[in-house]
C-alpha atoms as a PDB file:
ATOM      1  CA  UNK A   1      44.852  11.544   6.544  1.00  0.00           C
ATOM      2  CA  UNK A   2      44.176   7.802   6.417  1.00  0.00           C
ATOM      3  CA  UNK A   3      45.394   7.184  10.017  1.00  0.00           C
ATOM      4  CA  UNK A   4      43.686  10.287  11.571  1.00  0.00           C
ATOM      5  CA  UNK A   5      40.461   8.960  10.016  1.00  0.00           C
ATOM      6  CA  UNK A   6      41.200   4.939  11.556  1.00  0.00           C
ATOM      7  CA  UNK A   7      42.202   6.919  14.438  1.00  0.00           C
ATOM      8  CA  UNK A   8      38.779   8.656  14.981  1.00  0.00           C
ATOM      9  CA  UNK A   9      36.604   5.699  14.133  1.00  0.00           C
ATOM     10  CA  UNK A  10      38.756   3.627  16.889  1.00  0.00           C
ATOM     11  CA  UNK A  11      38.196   6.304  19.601  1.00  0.00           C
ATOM     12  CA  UNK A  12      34.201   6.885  18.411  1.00  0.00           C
ATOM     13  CA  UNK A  13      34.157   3.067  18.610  1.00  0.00           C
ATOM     14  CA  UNK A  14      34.919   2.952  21.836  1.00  0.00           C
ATOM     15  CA  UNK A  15      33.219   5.773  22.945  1.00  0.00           C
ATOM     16  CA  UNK A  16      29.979   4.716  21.303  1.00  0.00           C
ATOM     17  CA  UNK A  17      30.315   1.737  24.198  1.00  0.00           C
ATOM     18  CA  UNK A  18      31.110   3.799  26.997  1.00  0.00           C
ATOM     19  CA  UNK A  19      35.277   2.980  26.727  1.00  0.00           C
ATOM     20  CA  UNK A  20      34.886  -0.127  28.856  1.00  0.00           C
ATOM     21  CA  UNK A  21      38.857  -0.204  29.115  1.00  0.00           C
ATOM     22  CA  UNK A  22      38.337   3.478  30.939  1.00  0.00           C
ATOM     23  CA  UNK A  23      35.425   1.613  33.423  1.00  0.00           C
ATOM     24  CA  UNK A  24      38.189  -1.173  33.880  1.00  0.00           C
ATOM     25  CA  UNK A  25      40.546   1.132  35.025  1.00  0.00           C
ATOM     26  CA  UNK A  26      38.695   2.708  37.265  1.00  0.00           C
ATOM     27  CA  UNK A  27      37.229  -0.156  38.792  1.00  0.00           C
ATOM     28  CA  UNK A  28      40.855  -1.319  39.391  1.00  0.00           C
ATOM     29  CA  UNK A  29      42.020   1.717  40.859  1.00  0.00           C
ATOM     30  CA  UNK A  30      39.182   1.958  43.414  1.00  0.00           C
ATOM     31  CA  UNK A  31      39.547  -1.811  44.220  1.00  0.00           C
ATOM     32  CA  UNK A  32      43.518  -1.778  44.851  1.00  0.00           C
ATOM     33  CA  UNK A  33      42.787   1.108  47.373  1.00  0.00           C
ATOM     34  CA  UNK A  34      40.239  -0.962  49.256  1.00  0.00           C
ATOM     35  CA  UNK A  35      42.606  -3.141  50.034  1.00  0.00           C
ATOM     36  CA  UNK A  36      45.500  -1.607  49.558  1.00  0.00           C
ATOM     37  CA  UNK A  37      44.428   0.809  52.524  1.00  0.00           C
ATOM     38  CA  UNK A  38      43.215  -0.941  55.121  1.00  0.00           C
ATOM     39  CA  UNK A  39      45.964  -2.900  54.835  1.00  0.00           C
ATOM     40  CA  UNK A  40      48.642  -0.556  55.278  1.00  0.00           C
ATOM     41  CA  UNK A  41      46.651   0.984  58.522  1.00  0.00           C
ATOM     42  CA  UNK A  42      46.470  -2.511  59.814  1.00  0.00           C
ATOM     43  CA  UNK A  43      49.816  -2.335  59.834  1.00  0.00           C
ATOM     44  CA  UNK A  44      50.122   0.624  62.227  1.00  0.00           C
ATOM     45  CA  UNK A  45      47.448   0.087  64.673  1.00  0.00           C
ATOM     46  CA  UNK A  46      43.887  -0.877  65.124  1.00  0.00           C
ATOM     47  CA  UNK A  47      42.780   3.446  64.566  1.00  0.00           C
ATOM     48  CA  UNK A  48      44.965   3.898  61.174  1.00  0.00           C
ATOM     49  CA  UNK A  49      43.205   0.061  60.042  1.00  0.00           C
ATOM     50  CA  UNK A  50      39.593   2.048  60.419  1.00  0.00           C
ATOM     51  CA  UNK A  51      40.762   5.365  58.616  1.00  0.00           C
ATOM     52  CA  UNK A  52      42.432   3.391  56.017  1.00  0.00           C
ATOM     53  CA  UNK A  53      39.095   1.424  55.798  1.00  0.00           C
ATOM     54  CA  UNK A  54      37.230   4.262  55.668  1.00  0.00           C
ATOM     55  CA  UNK A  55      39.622   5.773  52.665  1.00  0.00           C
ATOM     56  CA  UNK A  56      39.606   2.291  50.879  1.00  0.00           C
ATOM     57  CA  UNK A  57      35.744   1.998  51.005  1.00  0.00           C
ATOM     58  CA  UNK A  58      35.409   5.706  49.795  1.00  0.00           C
ATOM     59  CA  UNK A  59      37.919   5.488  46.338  1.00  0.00           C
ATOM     60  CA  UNK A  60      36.605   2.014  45.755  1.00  0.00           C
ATOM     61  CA  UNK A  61      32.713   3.613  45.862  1.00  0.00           C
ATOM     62  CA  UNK A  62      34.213   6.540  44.050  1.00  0.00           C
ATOM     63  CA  UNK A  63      36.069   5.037  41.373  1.00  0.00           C
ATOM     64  CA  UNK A  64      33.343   2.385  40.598  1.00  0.00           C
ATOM     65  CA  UNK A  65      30.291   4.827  40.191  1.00  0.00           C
ATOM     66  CA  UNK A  66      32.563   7.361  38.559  1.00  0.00           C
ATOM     67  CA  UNK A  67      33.807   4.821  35.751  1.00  0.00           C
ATOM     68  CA  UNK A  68      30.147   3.611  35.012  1.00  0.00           C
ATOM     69  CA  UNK A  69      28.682   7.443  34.996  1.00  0.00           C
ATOM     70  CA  UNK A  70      31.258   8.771  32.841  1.00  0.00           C
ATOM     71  CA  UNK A  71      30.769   5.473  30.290  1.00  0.00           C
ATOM     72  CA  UNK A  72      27.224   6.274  30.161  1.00  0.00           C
ATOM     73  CA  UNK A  73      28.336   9.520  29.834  1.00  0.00           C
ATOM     74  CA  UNK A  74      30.138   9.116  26.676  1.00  0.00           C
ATOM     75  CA  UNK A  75      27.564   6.867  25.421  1.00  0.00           C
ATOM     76  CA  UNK A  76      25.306   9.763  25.178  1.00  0.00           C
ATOM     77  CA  UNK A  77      27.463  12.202  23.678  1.00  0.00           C
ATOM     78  CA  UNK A  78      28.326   9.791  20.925  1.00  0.00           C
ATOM     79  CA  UNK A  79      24.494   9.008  20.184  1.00  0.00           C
ATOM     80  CA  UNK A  80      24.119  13.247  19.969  1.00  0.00           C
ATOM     81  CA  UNK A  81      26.575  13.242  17.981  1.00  0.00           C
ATOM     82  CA  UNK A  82      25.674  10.954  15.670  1.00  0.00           C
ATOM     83  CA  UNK A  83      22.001  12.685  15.471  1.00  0.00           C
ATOM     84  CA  UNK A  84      23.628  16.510  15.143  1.00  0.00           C
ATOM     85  CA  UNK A  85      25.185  14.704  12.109  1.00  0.00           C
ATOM     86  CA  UNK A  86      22.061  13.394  10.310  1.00  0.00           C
ATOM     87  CA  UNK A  87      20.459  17.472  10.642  1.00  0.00           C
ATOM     88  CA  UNK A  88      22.685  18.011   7.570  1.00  0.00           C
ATOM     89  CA  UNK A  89      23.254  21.303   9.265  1.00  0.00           C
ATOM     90  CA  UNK A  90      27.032  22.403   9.441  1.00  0.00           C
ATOM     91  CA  UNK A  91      26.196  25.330  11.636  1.00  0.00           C
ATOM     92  CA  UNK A  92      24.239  23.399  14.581  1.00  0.00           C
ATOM     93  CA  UNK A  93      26.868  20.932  14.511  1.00  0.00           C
ATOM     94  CA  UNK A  94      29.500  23.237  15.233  1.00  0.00           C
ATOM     95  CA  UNK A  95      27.428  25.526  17.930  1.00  0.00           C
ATOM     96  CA  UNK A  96      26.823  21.824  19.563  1.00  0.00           C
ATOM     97  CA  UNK A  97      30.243  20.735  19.455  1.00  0.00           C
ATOM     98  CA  UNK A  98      31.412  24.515  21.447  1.00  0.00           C
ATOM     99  CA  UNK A  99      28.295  23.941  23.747  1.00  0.00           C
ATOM    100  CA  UNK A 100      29.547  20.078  24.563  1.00  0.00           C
ATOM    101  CA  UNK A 101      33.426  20.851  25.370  1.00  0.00           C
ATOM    102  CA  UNK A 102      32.111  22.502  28.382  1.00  0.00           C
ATOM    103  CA  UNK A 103      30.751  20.138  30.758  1.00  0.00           C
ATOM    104  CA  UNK A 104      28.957  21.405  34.234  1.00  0.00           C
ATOM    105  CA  UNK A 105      30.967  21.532  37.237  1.00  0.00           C
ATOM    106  CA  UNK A 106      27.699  20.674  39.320  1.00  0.00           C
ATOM    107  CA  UNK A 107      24.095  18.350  38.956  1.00  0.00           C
ATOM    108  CA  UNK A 108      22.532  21.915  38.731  1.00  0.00           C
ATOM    109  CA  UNK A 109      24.028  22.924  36.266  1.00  0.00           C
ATOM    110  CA  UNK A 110      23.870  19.996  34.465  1.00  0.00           C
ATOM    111  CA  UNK A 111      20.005  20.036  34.803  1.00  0.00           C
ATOM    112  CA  UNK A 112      19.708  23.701  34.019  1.00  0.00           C
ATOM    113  CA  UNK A 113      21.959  23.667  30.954  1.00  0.00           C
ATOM    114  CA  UNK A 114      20.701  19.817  29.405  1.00  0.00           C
ATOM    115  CA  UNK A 115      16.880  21.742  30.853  1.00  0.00           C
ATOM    116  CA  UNK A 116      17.643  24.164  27.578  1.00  0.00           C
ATOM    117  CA  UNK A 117      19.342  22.462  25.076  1.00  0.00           C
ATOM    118  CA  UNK A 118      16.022  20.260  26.178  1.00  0.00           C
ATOM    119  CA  UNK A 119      13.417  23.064  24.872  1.00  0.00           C
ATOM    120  CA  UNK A 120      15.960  24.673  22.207  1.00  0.00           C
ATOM    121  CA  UNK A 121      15.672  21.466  20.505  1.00  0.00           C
ATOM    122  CA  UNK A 122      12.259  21.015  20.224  1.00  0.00           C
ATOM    123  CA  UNK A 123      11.971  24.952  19.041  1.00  0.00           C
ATOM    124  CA  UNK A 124      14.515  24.882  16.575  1.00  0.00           C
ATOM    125  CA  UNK A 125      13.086  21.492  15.323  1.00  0.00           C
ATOM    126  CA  UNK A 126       9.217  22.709  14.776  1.00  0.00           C
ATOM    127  CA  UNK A 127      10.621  26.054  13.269  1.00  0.00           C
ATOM    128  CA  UNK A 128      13.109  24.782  11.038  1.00  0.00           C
ATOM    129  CA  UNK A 129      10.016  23.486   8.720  1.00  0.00           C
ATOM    130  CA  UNK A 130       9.928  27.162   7.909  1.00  0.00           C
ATOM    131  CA  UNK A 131      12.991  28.550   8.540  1.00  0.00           C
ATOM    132  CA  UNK A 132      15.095  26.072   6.468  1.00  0.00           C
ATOM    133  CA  UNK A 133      13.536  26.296   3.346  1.00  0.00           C
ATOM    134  CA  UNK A 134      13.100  30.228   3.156  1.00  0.00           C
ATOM    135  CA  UNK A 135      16.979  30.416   4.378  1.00  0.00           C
ATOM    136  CA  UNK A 136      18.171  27.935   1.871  1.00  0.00           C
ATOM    137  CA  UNK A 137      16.005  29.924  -0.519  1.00  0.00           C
ATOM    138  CA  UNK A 138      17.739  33.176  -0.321  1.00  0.00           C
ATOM    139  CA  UNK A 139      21.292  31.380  -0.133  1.00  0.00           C
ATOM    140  CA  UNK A 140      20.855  29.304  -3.028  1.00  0.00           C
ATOM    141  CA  UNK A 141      17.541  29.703  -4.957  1.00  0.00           C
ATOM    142  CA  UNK A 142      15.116  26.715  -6.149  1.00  0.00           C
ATOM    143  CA  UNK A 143      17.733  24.327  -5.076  1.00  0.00           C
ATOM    144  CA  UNK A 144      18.164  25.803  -1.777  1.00  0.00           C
ATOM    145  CA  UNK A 145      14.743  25.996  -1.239  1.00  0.00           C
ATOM    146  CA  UNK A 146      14.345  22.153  -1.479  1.00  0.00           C
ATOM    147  CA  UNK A 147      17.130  21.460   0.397  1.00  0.00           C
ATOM    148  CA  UNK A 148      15.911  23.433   3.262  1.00  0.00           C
ATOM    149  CA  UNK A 149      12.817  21.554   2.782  1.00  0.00           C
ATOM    150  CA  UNK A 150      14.532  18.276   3.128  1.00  0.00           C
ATOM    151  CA  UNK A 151      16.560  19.640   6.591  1.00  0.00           C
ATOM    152  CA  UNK A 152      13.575  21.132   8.182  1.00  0.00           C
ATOM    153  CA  UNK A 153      11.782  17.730   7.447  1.00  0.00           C
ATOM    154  CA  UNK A 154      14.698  15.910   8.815  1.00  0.00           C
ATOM    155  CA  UNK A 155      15.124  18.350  11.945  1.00  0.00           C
ATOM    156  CA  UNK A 156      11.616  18.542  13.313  1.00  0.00           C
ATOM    157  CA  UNK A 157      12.733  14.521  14.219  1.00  0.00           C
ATOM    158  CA  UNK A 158      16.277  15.190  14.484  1.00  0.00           C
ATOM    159  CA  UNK A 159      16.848  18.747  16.523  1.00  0.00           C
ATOM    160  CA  UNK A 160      13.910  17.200  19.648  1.00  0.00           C
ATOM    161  CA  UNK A 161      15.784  14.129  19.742  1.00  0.00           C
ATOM    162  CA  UNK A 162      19.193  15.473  20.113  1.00  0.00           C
ATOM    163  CA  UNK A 163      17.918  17.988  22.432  1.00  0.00           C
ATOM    164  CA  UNK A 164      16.946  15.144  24.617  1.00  0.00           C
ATOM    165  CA  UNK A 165      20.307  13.340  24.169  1.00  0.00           C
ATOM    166  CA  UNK A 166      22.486  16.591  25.262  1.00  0.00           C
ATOM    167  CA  UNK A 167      19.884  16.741  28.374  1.00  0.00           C
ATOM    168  CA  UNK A 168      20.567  13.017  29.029  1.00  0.00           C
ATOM    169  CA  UNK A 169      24.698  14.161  28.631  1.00  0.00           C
ATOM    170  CA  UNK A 170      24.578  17.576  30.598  1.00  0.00           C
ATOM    171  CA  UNK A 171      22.902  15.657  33.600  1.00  0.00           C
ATOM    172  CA  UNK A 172      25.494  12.732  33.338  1.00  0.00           C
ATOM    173  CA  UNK A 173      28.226  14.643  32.730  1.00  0.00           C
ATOM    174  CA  UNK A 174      27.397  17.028  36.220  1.00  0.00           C
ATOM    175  CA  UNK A 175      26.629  13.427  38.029  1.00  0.00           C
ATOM    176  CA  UNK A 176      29.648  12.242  36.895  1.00  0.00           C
ATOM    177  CA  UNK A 177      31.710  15.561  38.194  1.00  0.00           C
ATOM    178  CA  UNK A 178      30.188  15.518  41.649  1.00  0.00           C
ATOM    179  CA  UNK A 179      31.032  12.130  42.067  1.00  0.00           C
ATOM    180  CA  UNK A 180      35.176  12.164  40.935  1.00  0.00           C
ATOM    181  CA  UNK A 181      34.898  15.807  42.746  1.00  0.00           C
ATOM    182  CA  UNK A 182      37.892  15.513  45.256  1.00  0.00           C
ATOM    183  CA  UNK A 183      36.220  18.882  47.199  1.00  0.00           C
ATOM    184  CA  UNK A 184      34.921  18.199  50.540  1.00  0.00           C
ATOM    185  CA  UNK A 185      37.686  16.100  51.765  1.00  0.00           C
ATOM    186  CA  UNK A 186      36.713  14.423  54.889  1.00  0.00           C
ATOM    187  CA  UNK A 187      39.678  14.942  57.153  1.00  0.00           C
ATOM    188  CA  UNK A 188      40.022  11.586  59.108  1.00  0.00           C
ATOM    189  CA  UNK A 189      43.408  12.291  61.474  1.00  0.00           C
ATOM    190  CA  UNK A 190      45.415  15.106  62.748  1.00  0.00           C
ATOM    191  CA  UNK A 191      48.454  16.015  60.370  1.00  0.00           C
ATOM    192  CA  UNK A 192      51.748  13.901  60.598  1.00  0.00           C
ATOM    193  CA  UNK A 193      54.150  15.220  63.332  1.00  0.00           C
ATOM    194  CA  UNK A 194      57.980  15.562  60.885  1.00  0.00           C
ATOM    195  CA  UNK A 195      60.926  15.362  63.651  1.00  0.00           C
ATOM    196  CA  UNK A 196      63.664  17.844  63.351  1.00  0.00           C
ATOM    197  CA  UNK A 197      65.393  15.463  61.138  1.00  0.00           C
ATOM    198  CA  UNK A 198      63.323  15.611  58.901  1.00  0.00           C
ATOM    199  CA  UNK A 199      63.269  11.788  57.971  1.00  0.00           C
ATOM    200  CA  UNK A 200      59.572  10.460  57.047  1.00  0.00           C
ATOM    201  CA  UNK A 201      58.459   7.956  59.872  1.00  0.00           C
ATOM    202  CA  UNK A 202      55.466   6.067  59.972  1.00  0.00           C
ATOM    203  CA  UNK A 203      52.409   8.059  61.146  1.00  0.00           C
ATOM    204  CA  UNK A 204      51.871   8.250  65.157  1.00  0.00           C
ATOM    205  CA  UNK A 205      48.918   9.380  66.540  1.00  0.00           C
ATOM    206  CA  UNK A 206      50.153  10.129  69.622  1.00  0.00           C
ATOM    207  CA  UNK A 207      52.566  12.260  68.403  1.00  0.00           C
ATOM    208  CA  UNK A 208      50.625  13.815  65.520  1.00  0.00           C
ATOM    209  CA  UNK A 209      47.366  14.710  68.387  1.00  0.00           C
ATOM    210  CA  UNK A 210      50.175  16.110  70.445  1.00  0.00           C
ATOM    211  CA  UNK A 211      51.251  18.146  68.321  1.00  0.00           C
ATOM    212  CA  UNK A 212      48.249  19.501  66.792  1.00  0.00           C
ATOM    213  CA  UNK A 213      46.947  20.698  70.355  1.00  0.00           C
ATOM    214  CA  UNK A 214      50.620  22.364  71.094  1.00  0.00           C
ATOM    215  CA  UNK A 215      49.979  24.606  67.812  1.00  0.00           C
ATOM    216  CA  UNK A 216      46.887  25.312  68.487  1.00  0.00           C
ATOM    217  CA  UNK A 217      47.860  26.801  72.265  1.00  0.00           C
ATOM    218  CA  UNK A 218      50.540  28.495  70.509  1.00  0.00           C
ATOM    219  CA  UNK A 219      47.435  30.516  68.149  1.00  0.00           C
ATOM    220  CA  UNK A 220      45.510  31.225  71.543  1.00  0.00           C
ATOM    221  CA  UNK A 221      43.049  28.505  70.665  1.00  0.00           C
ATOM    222  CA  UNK A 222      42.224  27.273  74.273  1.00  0.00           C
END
Protein backbone atom coordinates (compact mmCIF):
# COMPACT_ATOMS: atom_id res chain seq x y z
CA UNK A 1 0.00 0.00 0.00
CA UNK A 2 2.80 2.34 1.07
CA UNK A 3 4.69 2.05 -2.27
CA UNK A 4 1.57 2.28 -4.53
CA UNK A 5 0.77 5.51 -2.66
CA UNK A 6 4.86 6.97 -3.14
CA UNK A 7 4.30 5.54 -6.44
CA UNK A 8 1.27 7.78 -7.37
CA UNK A 9 2.52 10.96 -5.78
CA UNK A 10 5.91 10.43 -7.94
CA UNK A 11 3.96 10.01 -11.24
CA UNK A 12 1.25 13.06 -10.19
CA UNK A 13 4.50 14.93 -9.42
CA UNK A 14 5.66 14.75 -12.52
CA UNK A 15 2.68 15.05 -14.28
CA UNK A 16 1.63 18.15 -12.39
CA UNK A 17 4.94 19.65 -14.45
CA UNK A 18 4.18 18.36 -17.68
CA UNK A 19 6.86 15.08 -17.26
CA UNK A 20 9.75 17.17 -18.53
CA UNK A 21 11.82 13.78 -18.81
CA UNK A 22 8.85 12.74 -21.50
CA UNK A 23 9.52 16.49 -23.40
CA UNK A 24 13.33 15.45 -23.17
CA UNK A 25 12.79 12.46 -24.89
CA UNK A 26 11.03 13.63 -27.43
CA UNK A 27 13.05 16.46 -28.17
CA UNK A 28 15.94 13.94 -28.50
CA UNK A 29 14.26 11.68 -30.70
CA UNK A 30 13.22 14.38 -33.20
CA UNK A 31 16.75 15.95 -33.03
CA UNK A 32 18.81 12.56 -33.69
CA UNK A 33 16.55 12.17 -36.85
CA UNK A 34 17.45 15.62 -38.12
CA UNK A 35 20.62 14.69 -38.36
CA UNK A 36 20.64 11.38 -38.31
CA UNK A 37 18.71 11.57 -41.78
CA UNK A 38 20.15 13.80 -43.84
CA UNK A 39 23.09 12.29 -43.10
CA UNK A 40 22.52 8.91 -44.15
CA UNK A 41 20.94 10.35 -47.65
CA UNK A 42 24.08 12.33 -48.02
CA UNK A 43 25.58 9.33 -48.12
CA UNK A 44 23.74 7.99 -51.19
CA UNK A 45 23.41 10.90 -53.39
CA UNK A 46 22.57 14.51 -53.54
CA UNK A 47 18.26 13.36 -54.08
CA UNK A 48 18.22 10.79 -50.94
CA UNK A 49 20.36 13.99 -48.85
CA UNK A 50 16.99 16.25 -49.68
CA UNK A 51 14.37 13.42 -48.78
CA UNK A 52 16.30 12.55 -45.79
CA UNK A 53 16.28 16.36 -45.04
CA UNK A 54 12.94 16.63 -45.61
CA UNK A 55 12.19 13.43 -43.11
CA UNK A 56 14.74 14.85 -40.51
CA UNK A 57 13.12 18.37 -40.51
CA UNK A 58 9.57 16.75 -40.27
CA UNK A 59 10.24 14.20 -36.90
CA UNK A 60 12.41 16.91 -35.45
CA UNK A 61 9.17 19.56 -35.91
CA UNK A 62 7.05 16.63 -34.91
CA UNK A 63 8.65 15.37 -31.96
CA UNK A 64 9.39 18.89 -30.51
CA UNK A 65 5.74 20.34 -30.70
CA UNK A 66 4.37 16.95 -29.79
CA UNK A 67 6.52 16.69 -26.44
CA UNK A 68 5.59 20.35 -25.38
CA UNK A 69 1.63 19.82 -26.31
CA UNK A 70 1.31 16.66 -24.59
CA UNK A 71 3.31 18.30 -21.29
CA UNK A 72 0.86 21.00 -21.32
CA UNK A 73 -1.40 18.45 -21.84
CA UNK A 74 -0.85 16.65 -18.70
CA UNK A 75 -0.48 19.79 -16.89
CA UNK A 76 -4.09 20.36 -17.36
CA UNK A 77 -5.41 17.12 -16.55
CA UNK A 78 -3.54 17.14 -13.29
CA UNK A 79 -4.92 20.75 -12.33
CA UNK A 80 -8.73 19.05 -13.18
CA UNK A 81 -7.95 16.65 -11.29
CA UNK A 82 -6.95 18.21 -8.46
CA UNK A 83 -10.26 20.56 -8.67
CA UNK A 84 -12.76 17.29 -9.33
CA UNK A 85 -11.12 16.39 -5.96
CA UNK A 86 -11.94 19.49 -3.85
CA UNK A 87 -16.10 19.00 -5.18
CA UNK A 88 -16.12 16.40 -2.37
CA UNK A 89 -18.25 14.57 -4.85
CA UNK A 90 -17.29 10.79 -5.34
CA UNK A 91 -19.71 10.42 -8.19
CA UNK A 92 -18.40 13.43 -10.53
CA UNK A 93 -15.04 12.30 -9.87
CA UNK A 94 -15.55 9.01 -11.18
CA UNK A 95 -17.92 10.10 -14.34
CA UNK A 96 -14.74 12.59 -14.98
CA UNK A 97 -12.16 10.11 -14.64
CA UNK A 98 -14.35 7.57 -17.54
CA UNK A 99 -14.91 10.87 -19.58
CA UNK A 100 -10.86 11.71 -19.41
CA UNK A 101 -9.43 8.07 -20.43
CA UNK A 102 -10.83 8.84 -23.75
CA UNK A 103 -8.99 11.46 -25.44
CA UNK A 104 -10.19 12.88 -29.10
CA UNK A 105 -8.67 11.47 -32.06
CA UNK A 106 -9.10 15.00 -33.82
CA UNK A 107 -8.99 19.19 -32.84
CA UNK A 108 -12.81 18.84 -33.51
CA UNK A 109 -13.46 16.73 -31.39
CA UNK A 110 -11.45 18.01 -28.91
CA UNK A 111 -13.31 21.41 -29.20
CA UNK A 112 -16.72 19.83 -29.36
CA UNK A 113 -16.24 17.48 -26.42
CA UNK A 114 -13.94 20.18 -23.93
CA UNK A 115 -17.13 22.80 -25.78
CA UNK A 116 -19.50 20.55 -23.23
CA UNK A 117 -17.76 19.54 -20.40
CA UNK A 118 -17.30 23.62 -20.87
CA UNK A 119 -21.22 24.39 -20.28
CA UNK A 120 -21.91 21.06 -18.14
CA UNK A 121 -19.70 22.60 -15.68
CA UNK A 122 -21.06 25.75 -15.25
CA UNK A 123 -24.78 23.98 -15.10
CA UNK A 124 -24.00 21.47 -12.72
CA UNK A 125 -22.10 24.15 -10.64
CA UNK A 126 -25.15 26.88 -10.38
CA UNK A 127 -27.61 23.87 -9.78
CA UNK A 128 -25.79 22.01 -7.33
CA UNK A 129 -26.71 25.00 -4.72
CA UNK A 130 -30.03 23.24 -4.86
CA UNK A 131 -29.57 20.00 -5.86
CA UNK A 132 -26.89 19.06 -3.25
CA UNK A 133 -28.51 19.89 -0.27
CA UNK A 134 -32.08 18.39 -1.07
CA UNK A 135 -30.08 15.09 -2.35
CA UNK A 136 -27.93 14.88 0.69
CA UNK A 137 -31.19 15.51 2.53
CA UNK A 138 -33.04 12.49 1.50
CA UNK A 139 -29.74 10.27 1.73
CA UNK A 140 -28.82 11.25 5.06
CA UNK A 141 -31.20 13.69 6.86
CA UNK A 142 -30.12 17.05 8.79
CA UNK A 143 -26.59 16.04 8.33
CA UNK A 144 -26.92 15.41 4.76
CA UNK A 145 -28.65 18.37 4.23
CA UNK A 146 -25.65 20.50 5.44
CA UNK A 147 -23.29 18.65 3.76
CA UNK A 148 -24.94 19.16 0.51
CA UNK A 149 -24.98 22.68 1.48
CA UNK A 150 -21.29 22.78 1.95
CA UNK A 151 -20.71 20.83 -1.77
CA UNK A 152 -23.09 22.94 -3.65
CA UNK A 153 -21.25 26.01 -2.06
CA UNK A 154 -17.99 24.51 -2.96
CA UNK A 155 -19.17 23.41 -6.60
CA UNK A 156 -20.76 26.56 -7.94
CA UNK A 157 -16.63 27.60 -7.81
CA UNK A 158 -15.40 24.23 -8.28
CA UNK A 159 -17.68 22.33 -11.15
CA UNK A 160 -17.15 26.04 -13.75
CA UNK A 161 -13.61 25.87 -13.09
CA UNK A 162 -13.00 22.31 -13.83
CA UNK A 163 -15.25 22.54 -16.69
CA UNK A 164 -12.86 25.02 -18.08
CA UNK A 165 -9.78 22.89 -17.23
CA UNK A 166 -11.22 19.60 -19.13
CA UNK A 167 -11.96 22.21 -22.15
CA UNK A 168 -8.34 23.46 -21.85
CA UNK A 169 -7.36 19.27 -21.80
CA UNK A 170 -9.89 18.02 -24.57
CA UNK A 171 -8.44 20.79 -26.97
CA UNK A 172 -4.76 19.88 -26.01
CA UNK A 173 -5.16 16.51 -25.93
CA UNK A 174 -6.83 16.57 -29.90
CA UNK A 175 -3.78 19.18 -30.73
CA UNK A 176 -1.54 16.96 -29.37
CA UNK A 177 -3.06 13.77 -31.49
CA UNK A 178 -3.03 15.58 -34.80
CA UNK A 179 0.34 16.50 -34.36
CA UNK A 180 2.10 12.72 -33.32
CA UNK A 181 -0.72 11.48 -35.99
CA UNK A 182 1.53 9.35 -38.38
CA UNK A 183 -1.72 9.47 -41.09
CA UNK A 184 -1.06 11.37 -44.14
CA UNK A 185 2.33 10.12 -44.83
CA UNK A 186 3.94 12.18 -47.41
CA UNK A 187 5.44 9.65 -49.77
CA UNK A 188 8.86 11.19 -50.82
CA UNK A 189 10.43 8.23 -53.32
CA UNK A 190 9.31 5.32 -55.29
CA UNK A 191 9.53 1.92 -53.25
CA UNK A 192 12.98 0.08 -52.98
CA UNK A 193 13.63 -2.27 -55.98
CA UNK A 194 14.69 -6.09 -53.74
CA UNK A 195 16.90 -8.20 -56.40
CA UNK A 196 16.08 -11.80 -56.77
CA UNK A 197 18.47 -12.47 -54.05
CA UNK A 198 16.85 -11.04 -51.90
CA UNK A 199 19.85 -9.31 -50.03
CA UNK A 200 18.96 -5.58 -48.76
CA UNK A 201 21.13 -3.05 -50.85
CA UNK A 202 21.28 0.46 -50.44
CA UNK A 203 18.35 2.34 -52.04
CA UNK A 204 18.79 3.25 -55.97
CA UNK A 205 16.68 5.48 -57.55
CA UNK A 206 17.31 4.46 -60.74
CA UNK A 207 16.44 1.18 -60.12
CA UNK A 208 13.55 1.76 -57.71
CA UNK A 209 11.81 4.56 -60.67
CA UNK A 210 12.45 1.72 -63.04
CA UNK A 211 10.80 -0.46 -61.52
CA UNK A 212 7.86 1.31 -60.34
CA UNK A 213 6.97 2.36 -64.08
CA UNK A 214 7.52 -1.53 -65.25
CA UNK A 215 4.61 -2.47 -62.64
CA UNK A 216 2.64 -0.02 -63.43
CA UNK A 217 2.67 -1.07 -67.47
CA UNK A 218 2.18 -4.44 -66.23
CA UNK A 219 -1.56 -3.00 -64.42
CA UNK A 220 -2.37 -1.20 -67.86
CA UNK A 221 -1.47 2.11 -66.30
CA UNK A 222 -0.06 3.89 -69.47
Amino acid sequence: WYQRRVRDAVVFGLDIIGNPYSVAQNIKAGTKDLFYEPYMGMVQGPREFAEGLVIGVNSFLRHSVGGVVGAASKISRSIGKGIAKLTFDEEYQKSRNRRMTQKPSHIGEGLARGGKSLLEGFYHGVTGVLVKPIEGAVDDGVGGFFKGVGKGLVGVVARPLGGLTDFVSYTIDGIHHHTMADDGVLVLRFPRFIQPDKILRPFNYRQAEGKYYLNQVARGHH
